[in-house]
PDB file of N, CA and C in Angstrom:
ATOM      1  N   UNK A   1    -134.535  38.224-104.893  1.00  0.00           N
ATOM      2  CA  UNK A   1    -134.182  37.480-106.066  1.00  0.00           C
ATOM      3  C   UNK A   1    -135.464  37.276-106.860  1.00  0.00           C
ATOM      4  N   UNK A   2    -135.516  37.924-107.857  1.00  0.00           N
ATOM      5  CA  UNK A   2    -136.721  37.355-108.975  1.00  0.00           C
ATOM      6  C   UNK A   2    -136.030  36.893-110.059  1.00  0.00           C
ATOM      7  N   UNK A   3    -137.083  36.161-110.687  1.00  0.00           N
ATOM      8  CA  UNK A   3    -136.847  35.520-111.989  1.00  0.00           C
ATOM      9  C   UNK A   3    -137.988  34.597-112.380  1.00  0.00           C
ATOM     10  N   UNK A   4    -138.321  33.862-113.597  1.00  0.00           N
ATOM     11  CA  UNK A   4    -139.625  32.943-114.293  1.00  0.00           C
ATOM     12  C   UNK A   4    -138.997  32.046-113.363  1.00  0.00           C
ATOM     13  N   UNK A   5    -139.678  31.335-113.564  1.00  0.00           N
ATOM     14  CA  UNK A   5    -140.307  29.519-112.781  1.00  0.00           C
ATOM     15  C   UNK A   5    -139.162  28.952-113.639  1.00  0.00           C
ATOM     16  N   UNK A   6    -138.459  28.239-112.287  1.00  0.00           N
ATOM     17  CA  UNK A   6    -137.615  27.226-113.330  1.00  0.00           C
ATOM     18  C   UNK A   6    -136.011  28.375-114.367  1.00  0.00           C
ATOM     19  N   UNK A   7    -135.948  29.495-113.069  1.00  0.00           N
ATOM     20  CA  UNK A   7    -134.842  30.453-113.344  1.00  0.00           C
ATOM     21  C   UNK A   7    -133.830  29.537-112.797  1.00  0.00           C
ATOM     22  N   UNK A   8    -133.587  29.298-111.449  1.00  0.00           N
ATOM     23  CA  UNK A   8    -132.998  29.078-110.661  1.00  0.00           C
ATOM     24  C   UNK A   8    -133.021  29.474-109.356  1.00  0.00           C
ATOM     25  N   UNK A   9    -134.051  29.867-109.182  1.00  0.00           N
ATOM     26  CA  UNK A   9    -133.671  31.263-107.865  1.00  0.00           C
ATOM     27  C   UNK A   9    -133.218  30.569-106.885  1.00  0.00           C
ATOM     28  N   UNK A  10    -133.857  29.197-106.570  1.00  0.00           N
ATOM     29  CA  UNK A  10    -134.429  28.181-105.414  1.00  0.00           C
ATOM     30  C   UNK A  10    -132.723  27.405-105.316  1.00  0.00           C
ATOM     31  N   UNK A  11    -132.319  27.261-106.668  1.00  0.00           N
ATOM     32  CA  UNK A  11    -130.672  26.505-106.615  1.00  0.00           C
ATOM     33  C   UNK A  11    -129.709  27.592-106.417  1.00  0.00           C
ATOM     34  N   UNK A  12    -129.571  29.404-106.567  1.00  0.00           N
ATOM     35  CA  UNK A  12    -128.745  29.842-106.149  1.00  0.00           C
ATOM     36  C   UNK A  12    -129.429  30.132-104.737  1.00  0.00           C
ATOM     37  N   UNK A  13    -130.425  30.306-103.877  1.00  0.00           N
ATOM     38  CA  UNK A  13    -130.928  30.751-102.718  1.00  0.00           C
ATOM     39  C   UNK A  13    -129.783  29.411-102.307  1.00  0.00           C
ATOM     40  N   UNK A  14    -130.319  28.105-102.589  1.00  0.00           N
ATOM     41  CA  UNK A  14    -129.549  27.339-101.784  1.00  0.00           C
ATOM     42  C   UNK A  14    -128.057  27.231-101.931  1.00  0.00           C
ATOM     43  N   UNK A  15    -127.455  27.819-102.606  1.00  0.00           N
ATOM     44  CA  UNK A  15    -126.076  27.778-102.555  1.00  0.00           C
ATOM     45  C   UNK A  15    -125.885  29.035-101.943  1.00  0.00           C
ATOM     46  N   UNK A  16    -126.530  30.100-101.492  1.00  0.00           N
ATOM     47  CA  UNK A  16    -126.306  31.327-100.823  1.00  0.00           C
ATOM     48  C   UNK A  16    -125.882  30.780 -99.397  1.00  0.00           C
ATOM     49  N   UNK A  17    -127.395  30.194 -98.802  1.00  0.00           N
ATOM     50  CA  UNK A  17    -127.615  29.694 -97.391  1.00  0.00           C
ATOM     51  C   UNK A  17    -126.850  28.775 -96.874  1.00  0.00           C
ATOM     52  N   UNK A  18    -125.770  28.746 -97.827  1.00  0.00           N
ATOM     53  CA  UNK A  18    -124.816  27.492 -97.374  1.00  0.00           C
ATOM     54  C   UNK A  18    -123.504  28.192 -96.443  1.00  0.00           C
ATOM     55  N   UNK A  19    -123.765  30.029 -97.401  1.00  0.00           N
ATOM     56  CA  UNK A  19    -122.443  30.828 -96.512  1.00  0.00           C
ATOM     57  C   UNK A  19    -122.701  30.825 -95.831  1.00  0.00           C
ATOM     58  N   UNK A  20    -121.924  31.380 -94.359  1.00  0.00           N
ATOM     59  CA  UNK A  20    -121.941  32.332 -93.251  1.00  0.00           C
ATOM     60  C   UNK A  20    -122.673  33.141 -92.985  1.00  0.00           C
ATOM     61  N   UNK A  21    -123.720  33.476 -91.850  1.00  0.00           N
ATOM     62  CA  UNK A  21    -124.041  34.551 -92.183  1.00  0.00           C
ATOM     63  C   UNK A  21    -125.039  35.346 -93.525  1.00  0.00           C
ATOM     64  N   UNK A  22    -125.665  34.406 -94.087  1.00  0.00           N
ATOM     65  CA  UNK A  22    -126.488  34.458 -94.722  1.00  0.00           C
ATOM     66  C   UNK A  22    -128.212  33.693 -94.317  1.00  0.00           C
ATOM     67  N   UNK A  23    -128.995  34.630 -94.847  1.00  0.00           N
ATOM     68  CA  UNK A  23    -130.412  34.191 -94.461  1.00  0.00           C
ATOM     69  C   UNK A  23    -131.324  33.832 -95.505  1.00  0.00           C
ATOM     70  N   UNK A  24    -131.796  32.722 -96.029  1.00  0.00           N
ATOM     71  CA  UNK A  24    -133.095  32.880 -97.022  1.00  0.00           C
ATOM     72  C   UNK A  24    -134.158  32.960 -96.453  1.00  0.00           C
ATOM     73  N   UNK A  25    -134.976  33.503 -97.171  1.00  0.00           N
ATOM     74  CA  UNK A  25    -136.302  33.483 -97.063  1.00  0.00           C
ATOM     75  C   UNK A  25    -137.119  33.532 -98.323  1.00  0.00           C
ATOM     76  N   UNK A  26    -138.156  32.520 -97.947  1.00  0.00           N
ATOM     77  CA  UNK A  26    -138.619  32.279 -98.971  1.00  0.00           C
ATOM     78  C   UNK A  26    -139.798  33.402 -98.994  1.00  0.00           C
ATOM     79  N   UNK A  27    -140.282  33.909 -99.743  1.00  0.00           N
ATOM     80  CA  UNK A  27    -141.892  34.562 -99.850  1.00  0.00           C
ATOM     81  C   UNK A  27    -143.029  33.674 -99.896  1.00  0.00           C
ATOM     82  N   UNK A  28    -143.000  32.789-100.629  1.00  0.00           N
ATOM     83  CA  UNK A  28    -144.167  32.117-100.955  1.00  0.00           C
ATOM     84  C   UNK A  28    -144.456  31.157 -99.411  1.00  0.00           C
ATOM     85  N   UNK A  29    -143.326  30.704 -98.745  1.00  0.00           N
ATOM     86  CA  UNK A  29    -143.513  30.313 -97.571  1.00  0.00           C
ATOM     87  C   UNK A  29    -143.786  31.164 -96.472  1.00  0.00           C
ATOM     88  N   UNK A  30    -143.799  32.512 -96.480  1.00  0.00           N
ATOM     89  CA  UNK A  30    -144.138  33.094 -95.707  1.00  0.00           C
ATOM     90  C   UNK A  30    -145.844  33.756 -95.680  1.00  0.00           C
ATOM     91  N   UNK A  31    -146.087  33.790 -96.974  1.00  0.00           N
ATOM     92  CA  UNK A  31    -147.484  33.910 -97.657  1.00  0.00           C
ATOM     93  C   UNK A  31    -148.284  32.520 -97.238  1.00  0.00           C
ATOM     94  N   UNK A  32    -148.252  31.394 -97.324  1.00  0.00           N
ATOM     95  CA  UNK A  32    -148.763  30.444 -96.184  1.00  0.00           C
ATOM     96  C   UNK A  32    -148.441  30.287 -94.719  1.00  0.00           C
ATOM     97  N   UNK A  33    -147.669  30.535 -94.564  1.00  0.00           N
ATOM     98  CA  UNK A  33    -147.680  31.085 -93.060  1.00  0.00           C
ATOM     99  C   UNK A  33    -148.810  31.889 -92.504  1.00  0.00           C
ATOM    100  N   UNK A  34    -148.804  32.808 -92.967  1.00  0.00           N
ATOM    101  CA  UNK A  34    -149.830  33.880 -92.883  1.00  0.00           C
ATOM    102  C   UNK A  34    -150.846  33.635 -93.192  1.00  0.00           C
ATOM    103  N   UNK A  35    -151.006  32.786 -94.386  1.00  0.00           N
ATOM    104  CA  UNK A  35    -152.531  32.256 -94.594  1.00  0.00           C
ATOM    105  C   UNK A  35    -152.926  31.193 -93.378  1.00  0.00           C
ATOM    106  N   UNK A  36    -151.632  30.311 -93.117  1.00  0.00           N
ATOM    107  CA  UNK A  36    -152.533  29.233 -91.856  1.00  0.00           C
ATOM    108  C   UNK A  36    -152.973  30.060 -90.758  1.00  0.00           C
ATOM    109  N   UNK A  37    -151.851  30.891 -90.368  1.00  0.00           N
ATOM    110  CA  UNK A  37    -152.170  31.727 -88.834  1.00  0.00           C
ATOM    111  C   UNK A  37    -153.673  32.058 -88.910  1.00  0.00           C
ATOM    112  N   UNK A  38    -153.808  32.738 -90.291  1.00  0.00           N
ATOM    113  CA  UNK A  38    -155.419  33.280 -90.241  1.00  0.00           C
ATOM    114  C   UNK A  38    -156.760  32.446 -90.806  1.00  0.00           C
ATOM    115  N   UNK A  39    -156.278  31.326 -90.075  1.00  0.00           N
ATOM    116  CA  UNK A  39    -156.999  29.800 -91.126  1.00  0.00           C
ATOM    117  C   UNK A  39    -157.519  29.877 -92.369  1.00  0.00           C
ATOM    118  N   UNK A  40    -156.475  29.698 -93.109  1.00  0.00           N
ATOM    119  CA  UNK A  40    -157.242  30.092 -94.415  1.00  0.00           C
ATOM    120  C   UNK A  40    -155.812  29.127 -95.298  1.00  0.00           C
ATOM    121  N   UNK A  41    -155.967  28.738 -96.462  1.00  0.00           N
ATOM    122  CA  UNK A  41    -155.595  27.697 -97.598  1.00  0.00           C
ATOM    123  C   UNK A  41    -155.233  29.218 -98.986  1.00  0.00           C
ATOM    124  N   UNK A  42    -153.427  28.974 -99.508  1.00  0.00           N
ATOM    125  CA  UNK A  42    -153.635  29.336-100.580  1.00  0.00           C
ATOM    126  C   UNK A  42    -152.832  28.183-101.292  1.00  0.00           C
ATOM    127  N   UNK A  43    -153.633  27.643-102.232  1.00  0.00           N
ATOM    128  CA  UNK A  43    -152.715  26.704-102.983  1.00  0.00           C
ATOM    129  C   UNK A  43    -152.971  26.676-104.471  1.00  0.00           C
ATOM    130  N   UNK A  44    -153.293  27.986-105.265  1.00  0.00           N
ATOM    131  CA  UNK A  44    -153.327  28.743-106.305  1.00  0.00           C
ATOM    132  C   UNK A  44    -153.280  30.045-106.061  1.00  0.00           C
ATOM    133  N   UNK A  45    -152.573  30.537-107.561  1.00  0.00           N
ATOM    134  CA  UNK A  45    -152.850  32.420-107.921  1.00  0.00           C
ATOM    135  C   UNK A  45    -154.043  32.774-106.728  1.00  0.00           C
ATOM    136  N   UNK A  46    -154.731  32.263-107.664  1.00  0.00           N
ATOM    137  CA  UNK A  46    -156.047  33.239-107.280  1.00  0.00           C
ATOM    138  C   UNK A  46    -156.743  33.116-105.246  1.00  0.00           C
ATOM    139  N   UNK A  47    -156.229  31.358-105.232  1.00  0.00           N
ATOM    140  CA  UNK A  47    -156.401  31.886-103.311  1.00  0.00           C
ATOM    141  C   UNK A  47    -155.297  33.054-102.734  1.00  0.00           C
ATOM    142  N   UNK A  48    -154.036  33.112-103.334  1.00  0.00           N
ATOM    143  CA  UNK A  48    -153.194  34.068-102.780  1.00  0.00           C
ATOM    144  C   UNK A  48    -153.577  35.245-102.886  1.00  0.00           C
ATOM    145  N   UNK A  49    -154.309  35.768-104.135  1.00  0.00           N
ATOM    146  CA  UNK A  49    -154.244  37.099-104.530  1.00  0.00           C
ATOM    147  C   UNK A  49    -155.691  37.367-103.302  1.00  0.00           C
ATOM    148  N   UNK A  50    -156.809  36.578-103.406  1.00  0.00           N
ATOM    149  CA  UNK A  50    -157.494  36.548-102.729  1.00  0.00           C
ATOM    150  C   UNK A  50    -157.525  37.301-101.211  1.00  0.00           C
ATOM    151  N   UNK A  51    -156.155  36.095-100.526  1.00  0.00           N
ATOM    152  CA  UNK A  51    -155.590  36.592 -99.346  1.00  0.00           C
ATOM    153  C   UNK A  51    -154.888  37.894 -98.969  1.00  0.00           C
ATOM    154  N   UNK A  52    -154.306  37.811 -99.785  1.00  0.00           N
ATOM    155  CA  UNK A  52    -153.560  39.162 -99.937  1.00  0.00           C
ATOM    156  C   UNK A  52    -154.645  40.947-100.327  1.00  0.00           C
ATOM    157  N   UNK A  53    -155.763  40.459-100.830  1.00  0.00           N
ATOM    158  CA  UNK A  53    -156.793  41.508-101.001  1.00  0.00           C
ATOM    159  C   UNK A  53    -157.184  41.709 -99.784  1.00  0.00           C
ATOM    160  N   UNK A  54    -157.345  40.702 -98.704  1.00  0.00           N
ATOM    161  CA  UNK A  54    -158.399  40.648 -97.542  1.00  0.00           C
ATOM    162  C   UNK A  54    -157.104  41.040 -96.943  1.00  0.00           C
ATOM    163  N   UNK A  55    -156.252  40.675 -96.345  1.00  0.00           N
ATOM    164  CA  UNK A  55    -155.091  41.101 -95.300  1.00  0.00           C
ATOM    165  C   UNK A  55    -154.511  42.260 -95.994  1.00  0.00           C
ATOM    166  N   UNK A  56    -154.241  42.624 -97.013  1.00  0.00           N
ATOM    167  CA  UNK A  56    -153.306  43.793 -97.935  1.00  0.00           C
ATOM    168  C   UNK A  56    -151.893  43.394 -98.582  1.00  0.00           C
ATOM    169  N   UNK A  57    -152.185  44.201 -99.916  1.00  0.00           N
ATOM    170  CA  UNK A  57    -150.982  43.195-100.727  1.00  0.00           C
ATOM    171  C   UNK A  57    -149.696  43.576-100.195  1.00  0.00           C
ATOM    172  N   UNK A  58    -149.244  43.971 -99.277  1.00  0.00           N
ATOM    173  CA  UNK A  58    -148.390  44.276 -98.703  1.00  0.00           C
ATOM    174  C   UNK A  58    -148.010  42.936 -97.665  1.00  0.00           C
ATOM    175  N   UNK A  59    -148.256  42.732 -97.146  1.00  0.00           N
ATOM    176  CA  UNK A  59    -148.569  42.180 -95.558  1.00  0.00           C
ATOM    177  C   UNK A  59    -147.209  41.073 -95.745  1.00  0.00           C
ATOM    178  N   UNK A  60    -146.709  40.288 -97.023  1.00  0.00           N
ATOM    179  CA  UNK A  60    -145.539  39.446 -96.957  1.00  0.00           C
ATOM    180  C   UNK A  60    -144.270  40.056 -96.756  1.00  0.00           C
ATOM    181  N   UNK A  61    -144.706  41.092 -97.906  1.00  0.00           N
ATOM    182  CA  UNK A  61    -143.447  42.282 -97.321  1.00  0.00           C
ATOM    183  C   UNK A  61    -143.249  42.890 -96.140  1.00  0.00           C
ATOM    184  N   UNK A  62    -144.186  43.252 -95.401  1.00  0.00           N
ATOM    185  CA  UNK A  62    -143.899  43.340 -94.097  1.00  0.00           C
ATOM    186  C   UNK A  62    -143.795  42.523 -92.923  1.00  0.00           C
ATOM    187  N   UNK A  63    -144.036  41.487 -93.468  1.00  0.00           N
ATOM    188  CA  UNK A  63    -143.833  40.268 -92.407  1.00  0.00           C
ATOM    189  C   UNK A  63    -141.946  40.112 -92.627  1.00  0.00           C
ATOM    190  N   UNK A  64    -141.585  39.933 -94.105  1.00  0.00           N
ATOM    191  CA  UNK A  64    -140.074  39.622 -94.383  1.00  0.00           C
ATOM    192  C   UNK A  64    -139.321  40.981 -93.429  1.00  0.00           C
ATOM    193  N   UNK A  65    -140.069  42.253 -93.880  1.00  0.00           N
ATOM    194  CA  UNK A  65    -139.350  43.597 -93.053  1.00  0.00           C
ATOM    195  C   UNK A  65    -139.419  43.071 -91.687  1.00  0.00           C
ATOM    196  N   UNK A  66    -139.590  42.504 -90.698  1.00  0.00           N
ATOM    197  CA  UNK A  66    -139.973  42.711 -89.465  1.00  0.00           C
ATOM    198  C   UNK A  66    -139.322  41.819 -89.252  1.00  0.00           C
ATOM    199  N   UNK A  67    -138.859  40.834 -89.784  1.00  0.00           N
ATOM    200  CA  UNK A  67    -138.282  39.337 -89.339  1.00  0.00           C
ATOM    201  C   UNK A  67    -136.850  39.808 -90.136  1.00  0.00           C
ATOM    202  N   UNK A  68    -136.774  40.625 -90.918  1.00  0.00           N
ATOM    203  CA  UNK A  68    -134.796  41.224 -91.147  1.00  0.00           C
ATOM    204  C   UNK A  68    -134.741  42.153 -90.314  1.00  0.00           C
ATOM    205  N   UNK A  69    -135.745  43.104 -89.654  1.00  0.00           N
ATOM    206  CA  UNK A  69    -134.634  44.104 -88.558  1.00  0.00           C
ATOM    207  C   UNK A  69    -134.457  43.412 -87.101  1.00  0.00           C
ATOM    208  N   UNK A  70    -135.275  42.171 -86.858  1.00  0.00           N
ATOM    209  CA  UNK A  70    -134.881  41.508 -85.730  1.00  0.00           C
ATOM    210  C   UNK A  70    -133.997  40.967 -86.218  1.00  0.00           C
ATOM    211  N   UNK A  71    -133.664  40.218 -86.962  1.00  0.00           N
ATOM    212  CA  UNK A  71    -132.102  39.355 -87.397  1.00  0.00           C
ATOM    213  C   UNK A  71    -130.714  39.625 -87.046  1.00  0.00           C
ATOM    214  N   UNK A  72    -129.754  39.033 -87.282  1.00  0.00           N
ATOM    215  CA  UNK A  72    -128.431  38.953 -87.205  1.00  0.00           C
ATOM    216  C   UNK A  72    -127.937  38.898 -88.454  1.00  0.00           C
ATOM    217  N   UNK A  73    -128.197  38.386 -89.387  1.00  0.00           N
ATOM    218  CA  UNK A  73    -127.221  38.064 -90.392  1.00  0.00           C
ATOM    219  C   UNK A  73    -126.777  39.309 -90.948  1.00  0.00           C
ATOM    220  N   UNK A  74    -125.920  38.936 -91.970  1.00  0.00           N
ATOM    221  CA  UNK A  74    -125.725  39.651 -92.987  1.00  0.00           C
ATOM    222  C   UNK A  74    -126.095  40.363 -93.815  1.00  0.00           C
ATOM    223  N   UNK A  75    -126.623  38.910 -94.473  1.00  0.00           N
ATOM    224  CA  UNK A  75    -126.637  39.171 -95.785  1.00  0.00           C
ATOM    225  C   UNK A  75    -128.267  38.081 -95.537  1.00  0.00           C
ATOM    226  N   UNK A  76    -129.338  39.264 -96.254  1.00  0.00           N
ATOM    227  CA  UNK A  76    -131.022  38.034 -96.531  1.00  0.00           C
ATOM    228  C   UNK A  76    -130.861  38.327 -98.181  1.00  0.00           C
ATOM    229  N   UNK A  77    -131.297  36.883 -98.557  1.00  0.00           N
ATOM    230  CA  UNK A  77    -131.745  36.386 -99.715  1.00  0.00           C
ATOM    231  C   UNK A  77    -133.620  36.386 -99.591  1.00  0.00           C
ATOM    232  N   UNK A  78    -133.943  37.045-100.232  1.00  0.00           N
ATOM    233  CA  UNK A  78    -135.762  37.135-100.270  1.00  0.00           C
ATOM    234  C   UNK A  78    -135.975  36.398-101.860  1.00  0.00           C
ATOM    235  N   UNK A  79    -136.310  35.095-101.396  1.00  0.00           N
ATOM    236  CA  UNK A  79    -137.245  34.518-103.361  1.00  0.00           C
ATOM    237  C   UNK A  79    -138.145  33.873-102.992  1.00  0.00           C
ATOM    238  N   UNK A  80    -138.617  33.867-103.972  1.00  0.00           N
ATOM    239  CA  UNK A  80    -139.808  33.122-104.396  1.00  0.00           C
ATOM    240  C   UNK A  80    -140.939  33.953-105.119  1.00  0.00           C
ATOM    241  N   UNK A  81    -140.448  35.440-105.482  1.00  0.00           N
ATOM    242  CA  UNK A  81    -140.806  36.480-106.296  1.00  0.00           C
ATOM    243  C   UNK A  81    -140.917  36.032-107.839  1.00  0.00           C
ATOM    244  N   UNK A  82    -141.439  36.222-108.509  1.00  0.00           N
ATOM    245  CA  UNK A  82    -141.175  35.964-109.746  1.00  0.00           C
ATOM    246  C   UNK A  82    -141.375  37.354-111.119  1.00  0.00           C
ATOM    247  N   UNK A  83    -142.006  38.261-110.183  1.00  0.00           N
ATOM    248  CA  UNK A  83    -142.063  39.747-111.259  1.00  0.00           C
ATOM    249  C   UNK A  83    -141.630  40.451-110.290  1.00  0.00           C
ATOM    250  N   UNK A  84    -141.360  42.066-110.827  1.00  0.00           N
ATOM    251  CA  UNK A  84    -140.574  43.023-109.911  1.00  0.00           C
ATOM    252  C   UNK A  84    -142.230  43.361-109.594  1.00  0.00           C
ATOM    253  N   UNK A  85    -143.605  43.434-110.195  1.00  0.00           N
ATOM    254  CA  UNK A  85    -144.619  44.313-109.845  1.00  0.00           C
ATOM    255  C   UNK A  85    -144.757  43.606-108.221  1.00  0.00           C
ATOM    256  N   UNK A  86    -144.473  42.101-107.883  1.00  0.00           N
ATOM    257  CA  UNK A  86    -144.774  41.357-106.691  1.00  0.00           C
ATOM    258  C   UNK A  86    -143.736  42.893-105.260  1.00  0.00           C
ATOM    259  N   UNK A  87    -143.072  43.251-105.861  1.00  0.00           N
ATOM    260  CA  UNK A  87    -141.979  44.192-104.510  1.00  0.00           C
ATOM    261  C   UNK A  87    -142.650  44.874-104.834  1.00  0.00           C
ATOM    262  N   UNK A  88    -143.440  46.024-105.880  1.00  0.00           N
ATOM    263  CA  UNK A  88    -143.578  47.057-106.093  1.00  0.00           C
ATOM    264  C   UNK A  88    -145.156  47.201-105.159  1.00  0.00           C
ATOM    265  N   UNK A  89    -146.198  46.260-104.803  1.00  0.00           N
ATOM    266  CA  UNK A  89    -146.896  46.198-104.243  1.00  0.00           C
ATOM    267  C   UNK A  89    -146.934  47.009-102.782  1.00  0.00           C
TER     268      UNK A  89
END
């Protein structure tokens, strides 16, 4: 799910996760995740992009890939994207 700040993504994610069988995941929570594991703080652009230079701008996307082919659900909801260039990485 992408869209600007203040689209909605965060109010339809949560009306998704309410079905059956549905999974959200957030990105931006998984991008601190990854930053604590490797002690490290992003709480701007520029610490993320930072992080993401040193680990590879990939590394959220493959954390989300690895945590949907272990899954069960259905149906995953992925937001907290806000441009398509953030997937195209």
């Amino acid at each position: 799910m992408i869209g600007f700040k203040g689209a909605g993504k965060t109010t339809l994610s949560d009306h998704l996760a309410a079905q059956d069988d549905v999974m959200v995941v957030e990105a931006s929570s998984v991008l601190r995740s990854l930053a604590q594991d490797a002690e490290q703080s992003v709480e701007t652009a520029d610490d993320a992009f930072k992080f993401l230079t040193q680990h590879g701008l990939d590394c959220v996307a493959h954390t989300i890939g690895n945590f949907i082919e272990r899954g069960t659900a259905k149906l995953y909801v992925v937001t907290g994207l806000r441009t398509v260039e953030e997937i195209l990485l």
